[in-house]
N, C-alpha and C. Protein backbone atom coordinates (compact mmCIF):
# COMPACT_ATOMS: atom_id res chain seq x y z
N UNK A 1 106.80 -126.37 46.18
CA UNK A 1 107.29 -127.65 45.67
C UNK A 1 106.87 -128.76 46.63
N UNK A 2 106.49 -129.63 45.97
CA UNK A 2 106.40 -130.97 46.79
C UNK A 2 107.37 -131.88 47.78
N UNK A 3 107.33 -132.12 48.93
CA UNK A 3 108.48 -133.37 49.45
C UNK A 3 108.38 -134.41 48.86
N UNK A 4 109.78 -135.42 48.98
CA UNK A 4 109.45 -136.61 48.50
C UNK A 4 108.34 -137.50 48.81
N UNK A 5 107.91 -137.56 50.32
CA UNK A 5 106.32 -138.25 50.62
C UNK A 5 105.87 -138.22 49.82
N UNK A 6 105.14 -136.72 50.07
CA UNK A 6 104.12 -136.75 48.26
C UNK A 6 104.48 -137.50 47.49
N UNK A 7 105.46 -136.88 46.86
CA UNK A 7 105.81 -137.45 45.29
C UNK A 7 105.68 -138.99 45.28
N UNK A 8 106.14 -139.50 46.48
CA UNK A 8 106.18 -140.83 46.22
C UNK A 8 104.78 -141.56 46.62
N UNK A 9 104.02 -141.12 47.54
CA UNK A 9 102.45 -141.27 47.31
C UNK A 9 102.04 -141.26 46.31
N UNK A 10 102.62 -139.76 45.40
CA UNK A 10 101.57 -139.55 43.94
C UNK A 10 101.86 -140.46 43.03
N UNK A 11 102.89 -141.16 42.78
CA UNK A 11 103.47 -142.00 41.94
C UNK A 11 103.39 -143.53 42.79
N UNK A 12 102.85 -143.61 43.96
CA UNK A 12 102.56 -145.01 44.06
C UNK A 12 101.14 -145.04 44.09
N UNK A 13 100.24 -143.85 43.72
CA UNK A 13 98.67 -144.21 43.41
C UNK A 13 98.48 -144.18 41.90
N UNK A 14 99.66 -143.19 41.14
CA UNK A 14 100.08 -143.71 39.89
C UNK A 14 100.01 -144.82 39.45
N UNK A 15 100.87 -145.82 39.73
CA UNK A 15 101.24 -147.08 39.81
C UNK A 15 100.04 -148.14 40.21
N UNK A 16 99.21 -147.69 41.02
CA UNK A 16 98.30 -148.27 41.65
C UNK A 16 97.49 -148.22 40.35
N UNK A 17 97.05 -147.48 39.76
CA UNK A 17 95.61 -147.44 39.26
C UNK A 17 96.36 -147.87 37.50
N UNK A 18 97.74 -147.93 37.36
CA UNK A 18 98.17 -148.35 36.11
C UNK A 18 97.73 -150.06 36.15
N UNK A 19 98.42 -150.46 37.34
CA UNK A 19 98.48 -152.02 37.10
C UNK A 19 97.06 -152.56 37.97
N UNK A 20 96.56 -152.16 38.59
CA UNK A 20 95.00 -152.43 38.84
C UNK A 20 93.90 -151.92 38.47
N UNK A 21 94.15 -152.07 36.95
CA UNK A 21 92.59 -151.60 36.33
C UNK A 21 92.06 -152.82 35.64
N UNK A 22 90.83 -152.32 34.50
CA UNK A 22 90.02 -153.36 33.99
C UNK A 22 91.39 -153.43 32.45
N UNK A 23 91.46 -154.79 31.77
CA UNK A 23 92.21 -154.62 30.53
C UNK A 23 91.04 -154.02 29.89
N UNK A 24 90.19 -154.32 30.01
CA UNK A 24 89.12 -154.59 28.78
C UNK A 24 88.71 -152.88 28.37
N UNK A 25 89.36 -151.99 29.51
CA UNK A 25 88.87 -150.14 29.43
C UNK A 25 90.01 -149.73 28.90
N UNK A 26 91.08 -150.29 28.77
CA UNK A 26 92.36 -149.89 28.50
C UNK A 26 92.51 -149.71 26.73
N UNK A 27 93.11 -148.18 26.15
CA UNK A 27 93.12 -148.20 24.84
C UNK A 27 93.88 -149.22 25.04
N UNK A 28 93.75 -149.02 23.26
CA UNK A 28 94.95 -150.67 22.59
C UNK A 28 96.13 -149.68 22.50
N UNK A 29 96.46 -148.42 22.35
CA UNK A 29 97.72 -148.07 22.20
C UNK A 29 98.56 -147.31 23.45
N UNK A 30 97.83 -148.04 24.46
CA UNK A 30 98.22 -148.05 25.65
C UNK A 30 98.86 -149.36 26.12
N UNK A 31 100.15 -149.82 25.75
CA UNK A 31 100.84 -151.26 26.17
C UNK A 31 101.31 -151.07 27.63
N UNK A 32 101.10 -152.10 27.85
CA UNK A 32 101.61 -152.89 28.94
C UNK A 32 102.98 -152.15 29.44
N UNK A 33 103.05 -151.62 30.59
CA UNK A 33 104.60 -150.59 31.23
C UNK A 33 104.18 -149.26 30.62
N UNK A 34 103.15 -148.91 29.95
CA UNK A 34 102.96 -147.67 29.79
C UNK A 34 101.83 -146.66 30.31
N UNK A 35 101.48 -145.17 29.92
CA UNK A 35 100.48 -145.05 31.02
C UNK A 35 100.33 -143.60 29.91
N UNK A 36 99.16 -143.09 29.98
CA UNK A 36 98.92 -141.81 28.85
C UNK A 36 98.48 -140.82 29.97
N UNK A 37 99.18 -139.62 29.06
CA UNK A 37 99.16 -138.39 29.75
C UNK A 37 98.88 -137.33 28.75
N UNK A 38 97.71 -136.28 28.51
CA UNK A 38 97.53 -135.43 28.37
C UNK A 38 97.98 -134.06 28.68
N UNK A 39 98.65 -133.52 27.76
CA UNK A 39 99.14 -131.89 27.74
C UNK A 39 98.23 -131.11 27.47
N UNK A 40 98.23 -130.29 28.36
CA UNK A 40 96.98 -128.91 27.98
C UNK A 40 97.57 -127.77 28.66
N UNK A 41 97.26 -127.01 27.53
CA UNK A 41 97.26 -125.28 27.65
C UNK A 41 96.37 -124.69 27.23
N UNK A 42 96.01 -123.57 27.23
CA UNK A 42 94.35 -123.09 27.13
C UNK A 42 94.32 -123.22 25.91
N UNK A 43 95.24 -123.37 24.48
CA UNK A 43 95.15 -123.40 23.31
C UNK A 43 95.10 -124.43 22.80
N UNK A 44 95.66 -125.51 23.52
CA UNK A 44 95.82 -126.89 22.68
C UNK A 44 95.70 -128.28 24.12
N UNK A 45 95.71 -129.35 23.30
CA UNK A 45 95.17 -130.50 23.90
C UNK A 45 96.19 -131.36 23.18
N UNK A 46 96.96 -132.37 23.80
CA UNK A 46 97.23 -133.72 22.92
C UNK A 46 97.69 -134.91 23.69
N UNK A 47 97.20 -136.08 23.36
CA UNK A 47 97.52 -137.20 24.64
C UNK A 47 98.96 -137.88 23.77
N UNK A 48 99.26 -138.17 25.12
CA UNK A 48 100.99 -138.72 25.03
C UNK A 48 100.65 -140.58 25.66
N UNK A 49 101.36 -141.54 24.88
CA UNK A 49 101.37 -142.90 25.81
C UNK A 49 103.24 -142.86 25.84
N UNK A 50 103.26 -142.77 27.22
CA UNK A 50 105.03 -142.81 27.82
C UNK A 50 104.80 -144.02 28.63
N UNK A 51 106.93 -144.69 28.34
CA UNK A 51 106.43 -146.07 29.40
C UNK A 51 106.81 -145.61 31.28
N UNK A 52 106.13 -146.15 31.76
CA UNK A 52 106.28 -146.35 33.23
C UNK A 52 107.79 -145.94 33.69
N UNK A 53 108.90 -146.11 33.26
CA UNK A 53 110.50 -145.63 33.56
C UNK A 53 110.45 -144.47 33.70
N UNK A 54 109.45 -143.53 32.82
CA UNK A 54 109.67 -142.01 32.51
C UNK A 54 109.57 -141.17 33.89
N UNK A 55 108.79 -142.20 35.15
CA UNK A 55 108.65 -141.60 36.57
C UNK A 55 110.04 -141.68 37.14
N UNK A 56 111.37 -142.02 36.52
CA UNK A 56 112.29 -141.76 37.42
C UNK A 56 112.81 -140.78 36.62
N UNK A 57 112.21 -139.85 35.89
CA UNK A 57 113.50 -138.46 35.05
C UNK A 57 112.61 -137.68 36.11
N UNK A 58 114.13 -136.46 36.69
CA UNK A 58 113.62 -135.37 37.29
C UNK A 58 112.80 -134.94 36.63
N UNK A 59 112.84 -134.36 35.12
CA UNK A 59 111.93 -133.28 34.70
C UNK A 59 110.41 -133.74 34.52
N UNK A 60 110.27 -134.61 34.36
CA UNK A 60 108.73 -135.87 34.47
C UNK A 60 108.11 -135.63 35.56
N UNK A 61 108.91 -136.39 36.76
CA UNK A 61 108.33 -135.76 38.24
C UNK A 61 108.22 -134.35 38.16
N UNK A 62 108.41 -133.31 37.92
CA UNK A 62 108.28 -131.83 38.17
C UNK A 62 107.05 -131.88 37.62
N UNK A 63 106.98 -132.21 35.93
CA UNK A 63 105.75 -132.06 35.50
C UNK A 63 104.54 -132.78 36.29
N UNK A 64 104.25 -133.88 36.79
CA UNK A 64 103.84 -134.60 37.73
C UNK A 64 103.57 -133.82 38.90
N UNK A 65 104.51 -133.45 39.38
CA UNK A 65 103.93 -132.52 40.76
C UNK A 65 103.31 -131.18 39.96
N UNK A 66 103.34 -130.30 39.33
CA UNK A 66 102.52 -129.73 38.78
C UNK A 66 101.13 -130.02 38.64
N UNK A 67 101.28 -131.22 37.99
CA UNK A 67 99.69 -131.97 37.66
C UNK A 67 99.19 -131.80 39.06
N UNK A 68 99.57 -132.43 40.01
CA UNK A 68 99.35 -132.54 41.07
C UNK A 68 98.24 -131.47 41.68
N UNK A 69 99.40 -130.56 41.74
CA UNK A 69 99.21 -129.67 42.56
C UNK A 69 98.01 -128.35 42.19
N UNK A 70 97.61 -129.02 40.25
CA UNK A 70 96.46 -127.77 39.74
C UNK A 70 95.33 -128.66 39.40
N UNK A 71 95.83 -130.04 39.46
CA UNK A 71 94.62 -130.98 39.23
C UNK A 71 94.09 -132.89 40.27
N UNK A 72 95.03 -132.41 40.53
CA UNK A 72 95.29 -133.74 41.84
C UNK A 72 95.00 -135.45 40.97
N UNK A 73 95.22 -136.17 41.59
CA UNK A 73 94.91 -137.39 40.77
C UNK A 73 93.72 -138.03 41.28
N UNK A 74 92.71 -137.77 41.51
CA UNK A 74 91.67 -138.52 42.06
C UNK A 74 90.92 -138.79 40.64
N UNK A 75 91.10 -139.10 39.65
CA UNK A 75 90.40 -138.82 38.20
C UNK A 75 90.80 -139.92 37.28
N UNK A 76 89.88 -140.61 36.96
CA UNK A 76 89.97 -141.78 36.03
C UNK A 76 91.11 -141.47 34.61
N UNK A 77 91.40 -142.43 34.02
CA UNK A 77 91.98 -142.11 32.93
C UNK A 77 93.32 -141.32 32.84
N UNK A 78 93.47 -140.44 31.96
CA UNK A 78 94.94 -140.16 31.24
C UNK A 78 95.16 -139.02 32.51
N UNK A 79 96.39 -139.08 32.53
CA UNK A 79 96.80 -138.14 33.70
C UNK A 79 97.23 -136.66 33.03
N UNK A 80 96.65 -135.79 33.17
CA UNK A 80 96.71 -133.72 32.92
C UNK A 80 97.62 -133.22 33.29
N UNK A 81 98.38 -132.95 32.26
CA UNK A 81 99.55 -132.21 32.72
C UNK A 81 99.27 -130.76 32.11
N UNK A 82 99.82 -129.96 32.81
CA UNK A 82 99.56 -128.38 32.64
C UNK A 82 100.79 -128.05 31.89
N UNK A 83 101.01 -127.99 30.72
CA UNK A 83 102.02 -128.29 29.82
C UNK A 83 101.63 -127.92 28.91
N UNK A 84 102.27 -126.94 27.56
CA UNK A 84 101.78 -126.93 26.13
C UNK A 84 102.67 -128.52 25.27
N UNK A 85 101.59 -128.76 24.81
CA UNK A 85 101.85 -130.25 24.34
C UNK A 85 103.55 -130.25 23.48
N UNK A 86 103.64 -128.86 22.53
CA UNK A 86 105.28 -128.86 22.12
C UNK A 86 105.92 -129.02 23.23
N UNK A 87 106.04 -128.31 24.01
CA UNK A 87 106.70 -128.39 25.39
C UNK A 87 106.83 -129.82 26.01
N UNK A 88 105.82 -130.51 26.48
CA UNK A 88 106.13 -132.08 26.97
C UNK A 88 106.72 -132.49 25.90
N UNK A 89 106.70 -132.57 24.13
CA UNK A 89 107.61 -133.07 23.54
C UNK A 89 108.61 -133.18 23.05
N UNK A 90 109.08 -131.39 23.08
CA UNK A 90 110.30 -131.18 23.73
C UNK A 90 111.44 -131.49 24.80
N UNK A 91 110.44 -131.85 25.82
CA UNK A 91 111.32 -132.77 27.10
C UNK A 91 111.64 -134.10 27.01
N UNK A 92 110.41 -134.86 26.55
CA UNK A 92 110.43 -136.11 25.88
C UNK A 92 111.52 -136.60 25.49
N UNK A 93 111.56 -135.66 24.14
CA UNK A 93 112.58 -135.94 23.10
C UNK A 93 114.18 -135.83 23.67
N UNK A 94 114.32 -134.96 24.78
CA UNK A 94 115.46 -134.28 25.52
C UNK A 94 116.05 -135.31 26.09
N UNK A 95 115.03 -136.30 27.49
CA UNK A 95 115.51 -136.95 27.82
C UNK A 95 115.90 -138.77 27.29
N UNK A 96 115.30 -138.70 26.23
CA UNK A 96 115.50 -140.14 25.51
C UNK A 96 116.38 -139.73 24.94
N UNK A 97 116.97 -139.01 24.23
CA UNK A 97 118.32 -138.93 23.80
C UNK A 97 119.28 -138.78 24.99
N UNK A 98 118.67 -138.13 25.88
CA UNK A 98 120.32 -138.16 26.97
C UNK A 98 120.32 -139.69 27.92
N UNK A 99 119.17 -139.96 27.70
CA UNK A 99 119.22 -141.57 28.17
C UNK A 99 120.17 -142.11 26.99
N UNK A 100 119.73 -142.39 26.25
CA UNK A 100 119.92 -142.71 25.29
C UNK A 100 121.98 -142.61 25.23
N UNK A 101 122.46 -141.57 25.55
CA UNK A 101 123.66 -141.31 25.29
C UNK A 101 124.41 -141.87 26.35
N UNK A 102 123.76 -142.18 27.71
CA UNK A 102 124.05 -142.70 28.74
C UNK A 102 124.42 -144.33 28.63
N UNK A 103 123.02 -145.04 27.82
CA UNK A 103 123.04 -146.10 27.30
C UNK A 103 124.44 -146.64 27.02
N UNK A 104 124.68 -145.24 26.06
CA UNK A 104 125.60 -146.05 24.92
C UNK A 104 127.52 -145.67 25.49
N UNK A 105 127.85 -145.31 26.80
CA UNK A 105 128.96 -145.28 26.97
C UNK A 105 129.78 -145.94 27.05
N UNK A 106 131.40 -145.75 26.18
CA UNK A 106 132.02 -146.73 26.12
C UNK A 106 132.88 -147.53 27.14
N UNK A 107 133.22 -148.79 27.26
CA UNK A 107 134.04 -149.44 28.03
C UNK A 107 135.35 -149.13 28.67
N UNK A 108 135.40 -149.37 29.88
CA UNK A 108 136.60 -148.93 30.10
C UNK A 108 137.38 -149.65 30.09
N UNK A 109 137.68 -151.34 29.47
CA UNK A 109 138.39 -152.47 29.34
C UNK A 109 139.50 -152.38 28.95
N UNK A 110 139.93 -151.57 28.05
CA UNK A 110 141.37 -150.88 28.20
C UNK A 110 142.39 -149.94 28.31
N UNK A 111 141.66 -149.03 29.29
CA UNK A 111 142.36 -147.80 29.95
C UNK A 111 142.90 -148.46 30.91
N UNK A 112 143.34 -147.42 31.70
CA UNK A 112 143.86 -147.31 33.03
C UNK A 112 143.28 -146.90 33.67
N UNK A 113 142.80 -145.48 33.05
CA UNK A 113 141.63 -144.07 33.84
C UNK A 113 140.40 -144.40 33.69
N UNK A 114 139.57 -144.65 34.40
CA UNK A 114 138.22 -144.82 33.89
C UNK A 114 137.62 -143.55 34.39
């Protein structure tokens, strides 16, 4: 497993090469706060555009240090994750709903107990 150094190197050269590139190389369905990542398993291939937030879910970083660690980031373009593509969208889907549920908790304006 990676230390945080790393991780936070790998995700500030992340960051680096998101917001200092050319616009003009950038797909169009690549917006602005977002960044594309490719799932591959020896059977399948499929590119993902996730926004920039998705680097603070644990399970993101794991996948990330993975990448890392079987393909390193020195490499133009969409970042390789060693992932079967159901699988990253399985997690995907996992953590936007539990964000998502986090979002939406109710007030504590008239309890006692919060």
């Amino acid at each position: 497993m990676l230390n945080k150094n790393t991780i936070s190197s790998m995700v500030e050269k992340l960051q680096k090469r998101l917001f200092v590139r050319n616009i003009e190389g950038v797909p169009e369905d690549v917006k602005e706060g977002h960044f594309a990542v490719i799932a591959v398993d020896e059977y399948e291939e499929r590119r993902f555009v996730v926004p920039v937030s998705y680097l603070k879910w644990d399970l993101f970083v794991k996948l990330l240090e993975r990448a890392a660690e079987e393909y390193g980031f020195e490499h133009e373009g969409a970042v390789v994750i060693p992932c079967r593509p159901s699988e990253l969208e399985r997690i995907l889907a996992q953590q936007e709903a539990q964000e998502k549920m986090l979002s939406c908790k109710p007030s504590c304006s008239f309890t006692k107990h919060c």
